[in-house]
N, C-alpha and C. Protein backbone atom coordinates (compact mmCIF):
# COMPACT_ATOMS: atom_id res chain seq x y z
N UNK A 1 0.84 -1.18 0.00
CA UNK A 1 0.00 0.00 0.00
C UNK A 1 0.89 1.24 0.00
N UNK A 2 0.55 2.20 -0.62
CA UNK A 2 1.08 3.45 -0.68
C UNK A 2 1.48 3.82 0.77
N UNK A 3 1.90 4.55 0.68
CA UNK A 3 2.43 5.91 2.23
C UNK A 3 1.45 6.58 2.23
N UNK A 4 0.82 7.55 1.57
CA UNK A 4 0.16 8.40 1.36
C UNK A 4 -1.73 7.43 1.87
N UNK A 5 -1.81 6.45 1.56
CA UNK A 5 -2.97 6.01 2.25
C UNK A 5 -2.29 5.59 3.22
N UNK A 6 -1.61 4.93 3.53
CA UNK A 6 -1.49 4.31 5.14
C UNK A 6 -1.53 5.58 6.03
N UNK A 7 -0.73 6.20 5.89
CA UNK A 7 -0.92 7.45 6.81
C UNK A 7 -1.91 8.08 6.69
N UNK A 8 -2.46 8.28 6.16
CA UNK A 8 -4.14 9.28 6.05
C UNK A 8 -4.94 7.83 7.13
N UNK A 9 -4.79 6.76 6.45
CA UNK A 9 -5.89 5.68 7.57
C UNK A 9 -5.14 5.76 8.80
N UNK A 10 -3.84 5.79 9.37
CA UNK A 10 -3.61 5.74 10.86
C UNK A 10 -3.83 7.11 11.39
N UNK A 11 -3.84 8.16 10.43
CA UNK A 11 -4.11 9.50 11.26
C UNK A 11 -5.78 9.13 11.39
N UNK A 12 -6.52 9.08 10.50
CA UNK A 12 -8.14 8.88 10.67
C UNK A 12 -8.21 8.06 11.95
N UNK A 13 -7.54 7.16 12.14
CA UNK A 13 -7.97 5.76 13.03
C UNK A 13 -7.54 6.62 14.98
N UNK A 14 -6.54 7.16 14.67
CA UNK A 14 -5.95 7.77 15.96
C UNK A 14 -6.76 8.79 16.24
N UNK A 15 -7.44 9.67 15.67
CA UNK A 15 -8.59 10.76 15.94
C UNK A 15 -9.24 9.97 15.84
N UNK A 16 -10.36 8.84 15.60
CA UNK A 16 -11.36 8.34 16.33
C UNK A 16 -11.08 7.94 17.54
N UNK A 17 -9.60 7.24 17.79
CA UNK A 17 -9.58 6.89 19.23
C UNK A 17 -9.38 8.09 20.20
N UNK A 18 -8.79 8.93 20.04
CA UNK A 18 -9.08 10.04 20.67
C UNK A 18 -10.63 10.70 21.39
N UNK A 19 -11.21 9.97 22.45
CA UNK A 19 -12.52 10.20 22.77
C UNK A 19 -12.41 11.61 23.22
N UNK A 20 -12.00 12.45 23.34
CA UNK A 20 -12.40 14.03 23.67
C UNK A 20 -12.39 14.26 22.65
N UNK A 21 -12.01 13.85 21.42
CA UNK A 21 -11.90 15.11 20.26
C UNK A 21 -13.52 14.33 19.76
N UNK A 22 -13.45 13.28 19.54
CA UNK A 22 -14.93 12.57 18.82
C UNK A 22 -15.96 13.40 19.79
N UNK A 23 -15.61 13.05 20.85
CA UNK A 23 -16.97 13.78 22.06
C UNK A 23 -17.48 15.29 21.36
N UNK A 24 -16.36 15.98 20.55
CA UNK A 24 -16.41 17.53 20.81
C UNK A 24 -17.39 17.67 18.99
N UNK A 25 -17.56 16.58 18.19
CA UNK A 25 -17.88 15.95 16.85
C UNK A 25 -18.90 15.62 16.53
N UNK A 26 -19.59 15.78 15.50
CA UNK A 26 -20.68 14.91 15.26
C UNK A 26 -19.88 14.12 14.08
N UNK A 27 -18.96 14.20 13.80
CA UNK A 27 -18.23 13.12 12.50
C UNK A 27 -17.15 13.42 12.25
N UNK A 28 -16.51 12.37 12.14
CA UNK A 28 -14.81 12.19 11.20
C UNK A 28 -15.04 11.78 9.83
N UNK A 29 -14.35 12.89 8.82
CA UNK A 29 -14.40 12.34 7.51
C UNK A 29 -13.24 12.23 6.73
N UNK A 30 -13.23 10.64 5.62
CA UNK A 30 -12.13 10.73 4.90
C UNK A 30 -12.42 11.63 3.47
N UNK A 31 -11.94 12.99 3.37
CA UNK A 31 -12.13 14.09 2.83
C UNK A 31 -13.28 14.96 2.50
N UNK A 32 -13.44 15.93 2.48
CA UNK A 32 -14.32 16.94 3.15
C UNK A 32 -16.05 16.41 2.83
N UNK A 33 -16.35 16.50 3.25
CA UNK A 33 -18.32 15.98 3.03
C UNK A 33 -18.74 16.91 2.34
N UNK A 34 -19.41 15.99 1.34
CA UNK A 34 -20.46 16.94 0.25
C UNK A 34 -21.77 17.58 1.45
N UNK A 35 -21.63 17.00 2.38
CA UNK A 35 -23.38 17.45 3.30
C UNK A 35 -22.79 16.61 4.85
N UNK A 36 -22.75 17.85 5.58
CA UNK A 36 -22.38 17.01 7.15
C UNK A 36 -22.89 17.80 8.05
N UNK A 37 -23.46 17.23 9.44
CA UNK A 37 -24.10 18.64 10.45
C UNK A 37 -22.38 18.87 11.26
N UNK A 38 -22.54 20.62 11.39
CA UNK A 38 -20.79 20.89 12.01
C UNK A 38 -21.27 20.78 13.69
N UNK A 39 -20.53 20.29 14.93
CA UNK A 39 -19.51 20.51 14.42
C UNK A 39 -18.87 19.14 13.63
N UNK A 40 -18.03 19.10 12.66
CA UNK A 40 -17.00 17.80 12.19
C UNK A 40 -15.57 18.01 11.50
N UNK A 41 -15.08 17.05 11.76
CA UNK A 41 -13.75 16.91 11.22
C UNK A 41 -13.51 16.26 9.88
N UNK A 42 -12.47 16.75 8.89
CA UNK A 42 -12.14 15.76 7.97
C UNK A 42 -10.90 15.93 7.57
N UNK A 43 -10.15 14.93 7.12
CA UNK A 43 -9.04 14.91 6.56
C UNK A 43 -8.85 14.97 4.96
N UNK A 44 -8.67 15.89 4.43
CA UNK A 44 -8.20 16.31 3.34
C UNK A 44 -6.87 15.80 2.40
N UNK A 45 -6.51 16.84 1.83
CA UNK A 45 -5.71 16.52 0.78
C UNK A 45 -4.01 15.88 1.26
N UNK A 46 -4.10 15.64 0.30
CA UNK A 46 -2.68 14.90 1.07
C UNK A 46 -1.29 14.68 -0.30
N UNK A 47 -0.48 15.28 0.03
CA UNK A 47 0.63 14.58 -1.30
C UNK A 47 1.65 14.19 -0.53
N UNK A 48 2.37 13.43 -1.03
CA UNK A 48 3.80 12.26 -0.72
C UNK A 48 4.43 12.80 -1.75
N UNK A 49 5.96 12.70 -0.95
CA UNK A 49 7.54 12.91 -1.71
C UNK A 49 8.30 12.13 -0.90
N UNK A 50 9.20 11.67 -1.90
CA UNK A 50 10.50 10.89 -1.35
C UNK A 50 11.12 11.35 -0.10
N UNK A 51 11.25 10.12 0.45
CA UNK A 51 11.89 10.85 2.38
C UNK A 51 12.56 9.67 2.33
N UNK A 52 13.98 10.03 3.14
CA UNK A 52 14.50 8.46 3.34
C UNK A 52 16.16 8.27 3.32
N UNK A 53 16.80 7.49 3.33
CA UNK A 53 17.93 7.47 3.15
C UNK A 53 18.47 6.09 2.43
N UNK A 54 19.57 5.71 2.79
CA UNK A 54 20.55 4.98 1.83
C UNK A 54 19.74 3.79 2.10
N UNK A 55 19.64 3.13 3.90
CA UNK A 55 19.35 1.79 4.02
C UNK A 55 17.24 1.88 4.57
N UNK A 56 17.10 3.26 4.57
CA UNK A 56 15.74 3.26 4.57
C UNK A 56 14.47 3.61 3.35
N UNK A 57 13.39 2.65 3.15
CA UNK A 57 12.56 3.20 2.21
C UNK A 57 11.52 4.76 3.36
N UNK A 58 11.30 6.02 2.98
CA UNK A 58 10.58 6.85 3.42
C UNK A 58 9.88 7.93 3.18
N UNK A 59 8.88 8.60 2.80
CA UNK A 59 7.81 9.16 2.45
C UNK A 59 7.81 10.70 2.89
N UNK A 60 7.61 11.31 2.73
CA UNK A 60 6.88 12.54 3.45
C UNK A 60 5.46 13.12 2.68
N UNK A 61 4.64 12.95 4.00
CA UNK A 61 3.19 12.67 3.15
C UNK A 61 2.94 14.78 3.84
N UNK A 62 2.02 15.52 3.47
CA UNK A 62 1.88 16.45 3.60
C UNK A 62 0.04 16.45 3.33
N UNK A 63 -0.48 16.58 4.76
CA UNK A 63 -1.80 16.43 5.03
C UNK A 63 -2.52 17.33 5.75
N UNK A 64 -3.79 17.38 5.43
CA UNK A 64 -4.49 18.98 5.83
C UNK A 64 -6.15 18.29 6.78
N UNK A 65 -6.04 19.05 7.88
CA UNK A 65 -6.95 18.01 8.51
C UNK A 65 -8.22 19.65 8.96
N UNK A 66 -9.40 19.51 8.41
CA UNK A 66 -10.17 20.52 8.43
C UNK A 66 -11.22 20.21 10.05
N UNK A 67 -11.60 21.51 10.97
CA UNK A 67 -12.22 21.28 11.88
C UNK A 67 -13.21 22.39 11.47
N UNK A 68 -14.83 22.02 11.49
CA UNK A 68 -15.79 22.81 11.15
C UNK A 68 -16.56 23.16 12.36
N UNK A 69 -17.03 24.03 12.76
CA UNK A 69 -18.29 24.51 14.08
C UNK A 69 -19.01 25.43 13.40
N UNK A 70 -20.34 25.43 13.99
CA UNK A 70 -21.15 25.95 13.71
C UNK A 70 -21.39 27.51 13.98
N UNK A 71 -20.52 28.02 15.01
CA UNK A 71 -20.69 28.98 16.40
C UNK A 71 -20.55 30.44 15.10
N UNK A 72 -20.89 31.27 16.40
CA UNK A 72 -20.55 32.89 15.82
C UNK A 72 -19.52 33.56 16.16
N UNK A 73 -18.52 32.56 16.90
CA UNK A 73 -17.14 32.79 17.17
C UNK A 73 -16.14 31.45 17.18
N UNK A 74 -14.95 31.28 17.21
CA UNK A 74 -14.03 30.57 16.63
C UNK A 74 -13.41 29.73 18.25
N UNK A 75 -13.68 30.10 19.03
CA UNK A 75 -13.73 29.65 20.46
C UNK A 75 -13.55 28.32 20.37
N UNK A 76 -14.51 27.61 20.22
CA UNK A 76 -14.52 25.88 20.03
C UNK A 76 -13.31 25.00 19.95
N UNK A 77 -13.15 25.71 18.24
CA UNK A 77 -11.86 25.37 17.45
C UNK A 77 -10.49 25.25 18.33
N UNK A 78 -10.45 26.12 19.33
CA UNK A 78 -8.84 25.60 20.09
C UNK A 78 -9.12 24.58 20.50
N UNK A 79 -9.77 24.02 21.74
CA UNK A 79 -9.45 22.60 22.51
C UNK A 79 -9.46 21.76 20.98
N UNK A 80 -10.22 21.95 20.21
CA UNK A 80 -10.52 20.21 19.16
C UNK A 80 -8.98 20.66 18.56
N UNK A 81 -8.41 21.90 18.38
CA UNK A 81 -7.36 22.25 17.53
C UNK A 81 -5.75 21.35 18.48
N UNK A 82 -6.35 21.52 19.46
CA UNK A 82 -4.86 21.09 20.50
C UNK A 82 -4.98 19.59 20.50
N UNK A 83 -6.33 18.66 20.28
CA UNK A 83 -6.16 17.17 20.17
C UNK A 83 -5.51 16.62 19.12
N UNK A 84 -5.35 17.51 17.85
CA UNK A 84 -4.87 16.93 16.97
C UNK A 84 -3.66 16.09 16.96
N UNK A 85 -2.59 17.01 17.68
CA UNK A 85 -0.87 16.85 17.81
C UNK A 85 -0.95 15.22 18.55
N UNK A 86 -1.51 15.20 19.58
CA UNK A 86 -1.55 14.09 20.46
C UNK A 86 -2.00 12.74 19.83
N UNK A 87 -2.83 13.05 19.13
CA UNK A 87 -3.77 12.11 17.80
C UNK A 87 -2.78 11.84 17.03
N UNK A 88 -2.36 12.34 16.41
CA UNK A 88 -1.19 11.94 15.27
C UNK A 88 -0.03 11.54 16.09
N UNK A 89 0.45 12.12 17.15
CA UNK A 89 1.80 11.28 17.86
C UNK A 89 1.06 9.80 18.19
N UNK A 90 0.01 9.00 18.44
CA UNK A 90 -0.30 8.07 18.89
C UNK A 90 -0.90 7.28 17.85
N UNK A 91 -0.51 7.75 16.42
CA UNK A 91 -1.20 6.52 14.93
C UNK A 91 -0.31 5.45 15.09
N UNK A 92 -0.89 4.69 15.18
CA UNK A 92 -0.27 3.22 14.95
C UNK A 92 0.42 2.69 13.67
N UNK A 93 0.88 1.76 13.54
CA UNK A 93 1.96 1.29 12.43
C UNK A 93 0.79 0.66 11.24
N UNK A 94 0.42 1.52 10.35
CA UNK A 94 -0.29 1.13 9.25
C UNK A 94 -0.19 0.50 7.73
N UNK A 95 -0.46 -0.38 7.59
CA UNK A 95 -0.30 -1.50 6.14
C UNK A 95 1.60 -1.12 6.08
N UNK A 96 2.16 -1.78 7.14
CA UNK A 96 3.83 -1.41 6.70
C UNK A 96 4.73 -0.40 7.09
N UNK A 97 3.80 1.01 7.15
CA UNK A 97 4.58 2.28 6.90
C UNK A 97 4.21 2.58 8.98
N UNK A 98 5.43 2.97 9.38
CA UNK A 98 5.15 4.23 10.41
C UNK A 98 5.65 5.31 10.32
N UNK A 99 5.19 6.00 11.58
CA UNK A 99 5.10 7.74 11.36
C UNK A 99 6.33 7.90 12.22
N UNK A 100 6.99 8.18 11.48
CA UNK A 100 8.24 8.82 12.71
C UNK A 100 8.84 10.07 13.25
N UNK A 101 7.89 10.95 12.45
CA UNK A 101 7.83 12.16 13.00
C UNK A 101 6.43 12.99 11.81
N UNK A 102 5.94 13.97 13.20
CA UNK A 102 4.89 15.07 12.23
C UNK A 102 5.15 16.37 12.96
N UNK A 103 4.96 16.87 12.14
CA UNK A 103 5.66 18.39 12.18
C UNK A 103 4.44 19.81 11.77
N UNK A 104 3.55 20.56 12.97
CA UNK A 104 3.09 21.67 12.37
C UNK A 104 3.22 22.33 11.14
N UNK A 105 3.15 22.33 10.26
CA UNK A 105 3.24 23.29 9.11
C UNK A 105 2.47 24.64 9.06
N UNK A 106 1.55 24.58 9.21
CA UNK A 106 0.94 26.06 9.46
C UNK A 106 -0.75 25.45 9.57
N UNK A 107 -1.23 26.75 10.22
CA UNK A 107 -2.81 26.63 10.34
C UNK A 107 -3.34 27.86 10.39
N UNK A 108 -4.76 27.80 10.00
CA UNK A 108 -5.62 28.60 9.53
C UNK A 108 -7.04 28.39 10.39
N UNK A 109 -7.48 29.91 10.98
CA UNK A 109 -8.75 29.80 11.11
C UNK A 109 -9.27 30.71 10.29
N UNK A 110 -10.70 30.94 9.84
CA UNK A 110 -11.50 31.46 8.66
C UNK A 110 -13.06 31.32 9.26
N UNK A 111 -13.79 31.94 8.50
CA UNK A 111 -15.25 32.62 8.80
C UNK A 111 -15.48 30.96 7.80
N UNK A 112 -17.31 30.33 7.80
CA UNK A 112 -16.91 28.99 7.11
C UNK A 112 -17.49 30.08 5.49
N UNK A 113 -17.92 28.83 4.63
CA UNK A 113 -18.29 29.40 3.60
C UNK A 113 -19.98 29.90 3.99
N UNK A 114 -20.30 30.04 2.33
CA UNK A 114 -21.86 30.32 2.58
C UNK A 114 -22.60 31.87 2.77
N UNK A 115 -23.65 32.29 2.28
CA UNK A 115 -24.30 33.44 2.97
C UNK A 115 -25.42 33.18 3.24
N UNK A 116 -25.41 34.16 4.69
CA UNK A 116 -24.35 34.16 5.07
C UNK A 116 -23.36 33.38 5.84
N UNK A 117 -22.35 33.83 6.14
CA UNK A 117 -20.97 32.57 7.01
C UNK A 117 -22.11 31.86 7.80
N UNK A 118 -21.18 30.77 7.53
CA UNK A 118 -22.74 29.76 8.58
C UNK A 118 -21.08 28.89 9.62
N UNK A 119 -19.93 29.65 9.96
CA UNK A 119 -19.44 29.20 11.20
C UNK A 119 -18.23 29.32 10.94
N UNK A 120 -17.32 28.67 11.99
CA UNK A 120 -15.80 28.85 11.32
C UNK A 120 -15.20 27.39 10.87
N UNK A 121 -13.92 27.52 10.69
CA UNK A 121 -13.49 26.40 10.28
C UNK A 121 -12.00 26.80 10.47
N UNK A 122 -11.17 25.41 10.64
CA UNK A 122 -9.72 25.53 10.70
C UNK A 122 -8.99 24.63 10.07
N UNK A 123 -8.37 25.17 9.33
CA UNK A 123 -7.19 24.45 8.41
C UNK A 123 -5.68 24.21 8.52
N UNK A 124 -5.73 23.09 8.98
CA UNK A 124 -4.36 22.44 9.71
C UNK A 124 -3.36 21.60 8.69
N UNK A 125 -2.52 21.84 8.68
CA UNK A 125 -1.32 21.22 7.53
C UNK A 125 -0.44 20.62 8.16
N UNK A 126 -0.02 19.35 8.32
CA UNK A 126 0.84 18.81 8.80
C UNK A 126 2.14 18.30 7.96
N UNK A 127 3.12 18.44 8.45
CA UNK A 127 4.59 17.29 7.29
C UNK A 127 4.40 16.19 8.22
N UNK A 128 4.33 15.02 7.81
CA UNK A 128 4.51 14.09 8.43
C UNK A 128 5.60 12.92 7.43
N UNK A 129 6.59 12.32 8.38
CA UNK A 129 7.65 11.16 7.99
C UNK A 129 7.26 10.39 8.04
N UNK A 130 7.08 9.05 7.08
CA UNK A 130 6.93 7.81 7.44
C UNK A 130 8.15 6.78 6.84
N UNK A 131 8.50 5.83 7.83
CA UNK A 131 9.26 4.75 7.48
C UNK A 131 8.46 2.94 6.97
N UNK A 132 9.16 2.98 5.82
CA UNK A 132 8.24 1.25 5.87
C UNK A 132 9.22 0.14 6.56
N UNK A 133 7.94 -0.38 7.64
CA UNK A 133 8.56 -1.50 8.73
C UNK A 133 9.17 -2.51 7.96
C-alpha cells in the first residue's frame, strides 16, 4: 500500500480513538463531506515525496486536517485544535509504513463558507515522515 494512504488511515484511526476530540464531533471524515451537520472533522488533501535514506525506504506525506463549528465565534476550534498533535503522535503502524515524526506546518482559522458565514473552520497542515517496517 502506498504511504500516502497508510498514513491518512492511521491519522483517521488515531482521531477516532481520541474520545475528547470525537466527544467535541458529530463526525470524522475521509475528505471533506459533500453534506455534514458541524460541528465535524475531515481529513483532506494529502501529497507524498520521497523521504528516506541509503538503508531506509521513506515518504513525506503532507496532510491537511479541516475542523468545522457551527458557532458565531471561533472559540470551540482551540481545545478540538490542541487534540490533533496528540492524535497523530499516537497513529499506529499502518499496512507497513510508520510515522516517525509530524511536524506543524501552518494553520488557519476562517469565517466557514456560505451566505451568510454559517461558522468557522480551521485548516491544519501537517509534514509528516513515514518509514516502511
Amino acid at each position: 500500500m502506498s504511504a500516502e494512504v497508510a498514513v491518512r488511515g492511521a491519522v483517521i484511526a488515531a482521531m477516532r480513538d481520541d474520545g475528547a476530540l470525537m466527544d467535541a464531533l458529530n463526525g470524522l471524515y475521509d475528505g471533506e463531506p459533500a453534506r455534514a451537520s458541524a460541528p465535524y472533522a475531515h481529513v483532506g488533501e494529502c501529497l507524498g515525496s520521497d523521504w528516506g535514506g541509503k538503508d531506509v525506504e521513506g515518504r513525506e506525506v503532507r496532510l491537511t486536517i479541516g475542523l468545522v463549528v457551527p458557532d458565531d465565534t471561533p472559540g470551540r476550534l482551540a481545545p478540538m485544535m490542541a487534540r490533533i498533535d496528540p492524535a497523530i503522535g499516537a497513529a499506529p503502524v499502518s499496512d507497513g509504513w510508520r510515522i516517525v515524526s509530524a511536524r506543524l506546518v501552518r494553520s488557519r482559522v476562517t469565517r466557514s463558507g456560505g451566505r451568510p458565514p454559517v461558522g468557522w473552520q480551521a485548516m491544519i497542515d501537517y509534514r509528516i515522515r513515514a518509514v516502511r517496517e
